[in-house]
C-alpha atoms as a PDB file:
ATOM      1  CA  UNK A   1     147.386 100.909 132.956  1.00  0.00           C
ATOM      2  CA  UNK A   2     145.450 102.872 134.811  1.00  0.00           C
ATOM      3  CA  UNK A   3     146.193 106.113 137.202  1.00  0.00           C
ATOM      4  CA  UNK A   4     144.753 107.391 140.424  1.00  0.00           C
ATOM      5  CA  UNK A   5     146.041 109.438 143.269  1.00  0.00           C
ATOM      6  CA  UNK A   6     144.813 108.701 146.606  1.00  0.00           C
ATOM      7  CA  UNK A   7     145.434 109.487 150.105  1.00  0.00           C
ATOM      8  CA  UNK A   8     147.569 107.849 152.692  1.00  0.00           C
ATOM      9  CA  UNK A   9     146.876 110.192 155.955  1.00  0.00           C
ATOM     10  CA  UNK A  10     148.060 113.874 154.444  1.00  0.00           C
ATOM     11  CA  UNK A  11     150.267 111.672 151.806  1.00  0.00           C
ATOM     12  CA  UNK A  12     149.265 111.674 148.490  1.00  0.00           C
ATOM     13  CA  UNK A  13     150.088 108.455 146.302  1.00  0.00           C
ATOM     14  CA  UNK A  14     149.968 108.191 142.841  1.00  0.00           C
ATOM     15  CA  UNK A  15     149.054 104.431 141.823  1.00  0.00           C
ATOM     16  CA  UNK A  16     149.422 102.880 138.903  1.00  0.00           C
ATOM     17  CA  UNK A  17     147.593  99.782 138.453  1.00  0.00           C
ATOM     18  CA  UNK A  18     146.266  96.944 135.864  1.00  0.00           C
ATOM     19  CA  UNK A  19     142.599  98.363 134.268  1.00  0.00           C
ATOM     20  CA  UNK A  20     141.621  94.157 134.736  1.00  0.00           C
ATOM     21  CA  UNK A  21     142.249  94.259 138.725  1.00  0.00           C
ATOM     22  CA  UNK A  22     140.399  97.536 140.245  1.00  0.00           C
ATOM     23  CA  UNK A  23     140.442  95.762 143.131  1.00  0.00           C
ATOM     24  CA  UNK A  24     144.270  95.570 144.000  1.00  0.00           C
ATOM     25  CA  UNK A  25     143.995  99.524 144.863  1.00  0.00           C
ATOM     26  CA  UNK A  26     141.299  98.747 147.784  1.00  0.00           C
ATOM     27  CA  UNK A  27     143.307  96.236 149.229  1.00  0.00           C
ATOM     28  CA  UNK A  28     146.374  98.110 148.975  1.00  0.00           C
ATOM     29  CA  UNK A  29     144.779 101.244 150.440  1.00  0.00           C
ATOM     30  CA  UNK A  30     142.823  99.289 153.073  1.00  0.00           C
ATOM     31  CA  UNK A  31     145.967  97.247 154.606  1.00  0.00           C
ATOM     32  CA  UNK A  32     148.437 100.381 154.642  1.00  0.00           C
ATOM     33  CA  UNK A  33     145.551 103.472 155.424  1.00  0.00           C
ATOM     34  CA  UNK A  34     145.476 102.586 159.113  1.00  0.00           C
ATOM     35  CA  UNK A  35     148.682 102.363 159.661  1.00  0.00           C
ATOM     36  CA  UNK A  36     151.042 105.651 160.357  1.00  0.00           C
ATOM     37  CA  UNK A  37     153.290 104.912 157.557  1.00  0.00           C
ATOM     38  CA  UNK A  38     153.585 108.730 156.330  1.00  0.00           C
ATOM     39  CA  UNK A  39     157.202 109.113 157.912  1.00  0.00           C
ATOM     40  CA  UNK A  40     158.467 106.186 155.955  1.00  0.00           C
ATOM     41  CA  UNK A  41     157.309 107.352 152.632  1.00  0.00           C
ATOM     42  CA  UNK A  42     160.008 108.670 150.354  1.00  0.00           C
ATOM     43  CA  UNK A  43     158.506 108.262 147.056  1.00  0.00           C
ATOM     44  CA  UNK A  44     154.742 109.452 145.985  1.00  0.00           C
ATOM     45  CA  UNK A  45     154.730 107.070 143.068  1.00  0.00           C
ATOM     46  CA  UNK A  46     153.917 103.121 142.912  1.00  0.00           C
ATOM     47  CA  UNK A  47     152.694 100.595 140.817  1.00  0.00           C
ATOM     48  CA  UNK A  48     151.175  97.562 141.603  1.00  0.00           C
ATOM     49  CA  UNK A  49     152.105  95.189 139.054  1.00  0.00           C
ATOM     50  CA  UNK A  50     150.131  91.466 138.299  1.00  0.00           C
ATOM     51  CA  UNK A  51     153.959  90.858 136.754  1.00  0.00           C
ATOM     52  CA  UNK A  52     156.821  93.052 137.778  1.00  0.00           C
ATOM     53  CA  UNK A  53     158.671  91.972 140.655  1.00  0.00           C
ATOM     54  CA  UNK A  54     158.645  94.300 143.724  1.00  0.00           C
ATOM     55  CA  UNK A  55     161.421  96.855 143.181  1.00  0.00           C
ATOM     56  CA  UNK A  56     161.968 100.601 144.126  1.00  0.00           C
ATOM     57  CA  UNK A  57     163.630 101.586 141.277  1.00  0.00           C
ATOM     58  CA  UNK A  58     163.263 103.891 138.571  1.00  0.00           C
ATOM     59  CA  UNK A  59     159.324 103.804 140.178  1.00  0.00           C
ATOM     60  CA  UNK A  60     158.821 101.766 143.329  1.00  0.00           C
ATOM     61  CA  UNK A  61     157.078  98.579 142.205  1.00  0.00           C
ATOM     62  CA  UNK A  62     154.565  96.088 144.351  1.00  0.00           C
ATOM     63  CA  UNK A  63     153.815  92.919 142.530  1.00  0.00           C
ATOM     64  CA  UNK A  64     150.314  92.159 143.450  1.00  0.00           C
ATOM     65  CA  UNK A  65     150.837  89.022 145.238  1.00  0.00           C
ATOM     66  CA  UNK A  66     152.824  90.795 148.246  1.00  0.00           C
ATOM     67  CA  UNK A  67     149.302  92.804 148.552  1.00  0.00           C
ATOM     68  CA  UNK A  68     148.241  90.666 151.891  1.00  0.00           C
ATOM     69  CA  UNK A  69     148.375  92.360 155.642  1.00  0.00           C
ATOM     70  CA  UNK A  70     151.245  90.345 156.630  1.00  0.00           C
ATOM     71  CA  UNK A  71     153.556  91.301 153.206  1.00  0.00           C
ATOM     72  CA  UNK A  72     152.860  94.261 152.267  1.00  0.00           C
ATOM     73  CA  UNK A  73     153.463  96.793 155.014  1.00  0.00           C
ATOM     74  CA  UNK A  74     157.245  95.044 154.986  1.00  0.00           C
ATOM     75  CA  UNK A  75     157.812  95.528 151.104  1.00  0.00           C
ATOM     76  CA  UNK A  76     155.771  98.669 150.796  1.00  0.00           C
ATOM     77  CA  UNK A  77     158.790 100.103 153.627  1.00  0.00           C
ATOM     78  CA  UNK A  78     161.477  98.262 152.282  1.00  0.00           C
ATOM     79  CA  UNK A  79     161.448  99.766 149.134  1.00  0.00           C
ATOM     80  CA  UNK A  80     160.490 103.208 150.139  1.00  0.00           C
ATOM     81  CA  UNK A  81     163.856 102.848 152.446  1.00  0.00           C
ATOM     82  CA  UNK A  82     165.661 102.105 149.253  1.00  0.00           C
ATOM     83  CA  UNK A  83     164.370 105.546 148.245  1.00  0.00           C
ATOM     84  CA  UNK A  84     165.720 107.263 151.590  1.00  0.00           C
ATOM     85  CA  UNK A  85     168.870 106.065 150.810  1.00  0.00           C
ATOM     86  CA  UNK A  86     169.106 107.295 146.967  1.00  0.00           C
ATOM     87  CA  UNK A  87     167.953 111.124 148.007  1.00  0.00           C
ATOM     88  CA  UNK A  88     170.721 111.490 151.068  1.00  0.00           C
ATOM     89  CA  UNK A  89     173.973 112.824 150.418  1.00  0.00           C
ATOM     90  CA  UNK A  90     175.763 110.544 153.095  1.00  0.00           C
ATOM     91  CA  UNK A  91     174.712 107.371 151.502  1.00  0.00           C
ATOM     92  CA  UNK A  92     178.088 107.032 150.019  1.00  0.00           C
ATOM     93  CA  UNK A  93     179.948 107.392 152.982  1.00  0.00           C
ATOM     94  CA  UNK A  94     177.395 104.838 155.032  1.00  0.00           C
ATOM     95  CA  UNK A  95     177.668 102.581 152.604  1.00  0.00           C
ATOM     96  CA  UNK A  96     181.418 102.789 152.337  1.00  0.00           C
ATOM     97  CA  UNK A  97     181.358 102.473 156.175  1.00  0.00           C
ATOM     98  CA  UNK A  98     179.166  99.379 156.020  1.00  0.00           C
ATOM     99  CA  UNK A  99     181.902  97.617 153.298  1.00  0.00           C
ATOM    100  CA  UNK A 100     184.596  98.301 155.917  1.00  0.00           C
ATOM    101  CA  UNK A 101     182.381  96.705 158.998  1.00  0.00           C
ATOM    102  CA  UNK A 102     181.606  94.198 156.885  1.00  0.00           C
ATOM    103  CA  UNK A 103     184.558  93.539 154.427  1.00  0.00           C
ATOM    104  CA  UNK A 104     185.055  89.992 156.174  1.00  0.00           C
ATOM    105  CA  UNK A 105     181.197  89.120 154.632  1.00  0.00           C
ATOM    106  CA  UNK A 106     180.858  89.292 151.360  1.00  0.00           C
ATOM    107  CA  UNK A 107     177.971  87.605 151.260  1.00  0.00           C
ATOM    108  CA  UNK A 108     176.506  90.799 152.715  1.00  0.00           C
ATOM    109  CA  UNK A 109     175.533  93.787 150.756  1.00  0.00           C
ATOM    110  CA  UNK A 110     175.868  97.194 152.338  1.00  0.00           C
ATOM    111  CA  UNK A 111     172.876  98.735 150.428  1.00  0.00           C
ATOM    112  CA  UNK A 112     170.635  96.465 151.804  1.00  0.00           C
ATOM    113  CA  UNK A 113     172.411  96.267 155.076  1.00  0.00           C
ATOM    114  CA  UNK A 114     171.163  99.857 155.567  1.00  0.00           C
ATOM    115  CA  UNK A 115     167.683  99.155 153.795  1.00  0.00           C
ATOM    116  CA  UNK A 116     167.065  96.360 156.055  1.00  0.00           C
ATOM    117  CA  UNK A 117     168.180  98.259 159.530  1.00  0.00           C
ATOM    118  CA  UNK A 118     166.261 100.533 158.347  1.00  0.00           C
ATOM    119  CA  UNK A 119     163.271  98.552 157.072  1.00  0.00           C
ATOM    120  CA  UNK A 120     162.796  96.958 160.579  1.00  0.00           C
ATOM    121  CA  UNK A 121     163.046  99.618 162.642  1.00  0.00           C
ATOM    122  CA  UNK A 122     160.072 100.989 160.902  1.00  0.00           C
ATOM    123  CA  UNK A 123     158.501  97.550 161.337  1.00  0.00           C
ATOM    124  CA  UNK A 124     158.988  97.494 165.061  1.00  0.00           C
ATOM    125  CA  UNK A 125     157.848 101.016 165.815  1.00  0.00           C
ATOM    126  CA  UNK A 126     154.853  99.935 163.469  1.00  0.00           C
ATOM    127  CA  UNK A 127     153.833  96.364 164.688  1.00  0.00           C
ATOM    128  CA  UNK A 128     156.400  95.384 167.328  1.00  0.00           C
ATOM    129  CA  UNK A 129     159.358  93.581 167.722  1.00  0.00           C
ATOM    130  CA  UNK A 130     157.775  90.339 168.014  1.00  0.00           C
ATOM    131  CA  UNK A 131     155.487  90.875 164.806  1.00  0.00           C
ATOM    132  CA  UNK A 132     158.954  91.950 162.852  1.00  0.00           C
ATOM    133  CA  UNK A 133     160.376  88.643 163.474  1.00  0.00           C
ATOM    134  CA  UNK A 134     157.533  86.693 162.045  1.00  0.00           C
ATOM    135  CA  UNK A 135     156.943  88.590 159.312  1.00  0.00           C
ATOM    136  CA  UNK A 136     161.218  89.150 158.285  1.00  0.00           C
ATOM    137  CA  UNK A 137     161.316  85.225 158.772  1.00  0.00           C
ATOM    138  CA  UNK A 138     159.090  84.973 155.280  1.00  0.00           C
ATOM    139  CA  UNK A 139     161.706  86.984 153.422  1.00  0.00           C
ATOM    140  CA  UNK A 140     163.688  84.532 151.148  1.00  0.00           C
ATOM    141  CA  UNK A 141     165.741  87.374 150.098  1.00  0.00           C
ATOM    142  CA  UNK A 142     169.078  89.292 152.227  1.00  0.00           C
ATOM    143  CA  UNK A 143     168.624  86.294 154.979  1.00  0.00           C
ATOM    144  CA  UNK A 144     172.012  87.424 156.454  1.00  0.00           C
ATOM    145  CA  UNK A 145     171.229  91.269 156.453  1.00  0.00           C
ATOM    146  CA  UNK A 146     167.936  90.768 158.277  1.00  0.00           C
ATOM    147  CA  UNK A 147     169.513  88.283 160.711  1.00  0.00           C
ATOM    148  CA  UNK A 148     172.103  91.182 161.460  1.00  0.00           C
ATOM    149  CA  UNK A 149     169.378  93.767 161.604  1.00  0.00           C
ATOM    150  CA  UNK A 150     167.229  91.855 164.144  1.00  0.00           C
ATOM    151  CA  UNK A 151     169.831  90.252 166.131  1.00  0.00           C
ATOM    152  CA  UNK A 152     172.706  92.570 165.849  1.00  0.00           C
ATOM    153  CA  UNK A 153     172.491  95.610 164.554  1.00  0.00           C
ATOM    154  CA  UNK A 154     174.696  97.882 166.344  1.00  0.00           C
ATOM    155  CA  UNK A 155     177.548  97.996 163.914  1.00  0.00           C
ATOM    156  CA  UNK A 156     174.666  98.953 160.819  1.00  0.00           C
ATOM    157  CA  UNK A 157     173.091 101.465 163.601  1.00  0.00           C
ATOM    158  CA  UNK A 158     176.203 103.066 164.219  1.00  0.00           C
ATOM    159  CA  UNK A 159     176.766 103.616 160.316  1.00  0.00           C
ATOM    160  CA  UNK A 160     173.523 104.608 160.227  1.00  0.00           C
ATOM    161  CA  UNK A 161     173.143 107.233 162.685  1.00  0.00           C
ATOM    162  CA  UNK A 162     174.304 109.951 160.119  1.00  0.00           C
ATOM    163  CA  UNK A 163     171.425 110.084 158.439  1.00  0.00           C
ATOM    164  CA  UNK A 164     170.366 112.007 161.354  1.00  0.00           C
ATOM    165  CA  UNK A 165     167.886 111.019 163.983  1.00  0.00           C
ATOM    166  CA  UNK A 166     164.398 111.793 162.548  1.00  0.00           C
ATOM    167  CA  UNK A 167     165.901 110.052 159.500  1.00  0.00           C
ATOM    168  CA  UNK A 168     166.316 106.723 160.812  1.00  0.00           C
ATOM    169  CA  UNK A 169     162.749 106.222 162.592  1.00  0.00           C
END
């Protein structure tokens, strides 16, 4: 495993990758570089991984295959928003807040209720809402949490909102 810090606008990101695939860092710093991602970075540390799984916990994960321009800007945020939610103190409260909405659904779960409202938001204000579809439609995982965060989101949004406003960009 090797380690390198590099720069994502003023953001510094320390990657962890495979010695055998160089390469993986390039294309990971080329697809998200351009983009103005620094608000929705919570964590400093990833891996990219030719076998994990993508995950954001105990160190946010990206398996290499979700390293294309469509995937990785949506799994890059969706675990970072996983990270917004473990370092605020009203988590608990939103999330108990999202059980009670919800209660009639428990096919839903209120952590990623909140990570994906939160997850396309950031996708919107970064490609639009058009893009956001499209590129939520290729997630096989939460199907009913991203239906309710592109189609009706107001209940989530309204559990949401105490985060606080530059929060929830």
């Amino acid at each position: 495993m090797a380690i390198c810090f590099k720069r994502i606008g003023n953001t510094v990101i320390e990657l962890r990758h495979d010695k055998q695939h160089p390469e993986i860092v390039s294309e990971f710093l080329g697809i998200l570089s351009p983009l103005p991602i620094e608000p929705y970075i919570h964590t400093h540390r990833v891996v990219l991984s030719p076998s994990m799984p993508s995950h954001s916990h105990p160190m946010l994960t990206i398996h290499e295959t979700h390293v294309t321009s469509e995937l990785l800007p949506a799994v890059f945020v969706h675990e970072q928003m996983h990270w917004r939610l473990t370092q605020s103190q009203k988590t608990p409260a939103i999330l108990g807040s999202l059980t009670r909405a919800f209660m009639t659904r428990p096919d839903l779960d209120p952590v990623h209720l909140a990570v994906c409202q939160l997850e396309v938001r950031a996708l919107t204000t970064l490609f639009g809402r058009d893009a956001v579809r499209r590129i939520v439609g290729q997630a096989r995982r939460y199907p009913g949490e991203y239906q309710i965060a592109l189609f009706d989101s107001n209940v989530v949004q309204a559990c949401l909102d105490g985060l606080g406003p530059e929060e929830t960009s």
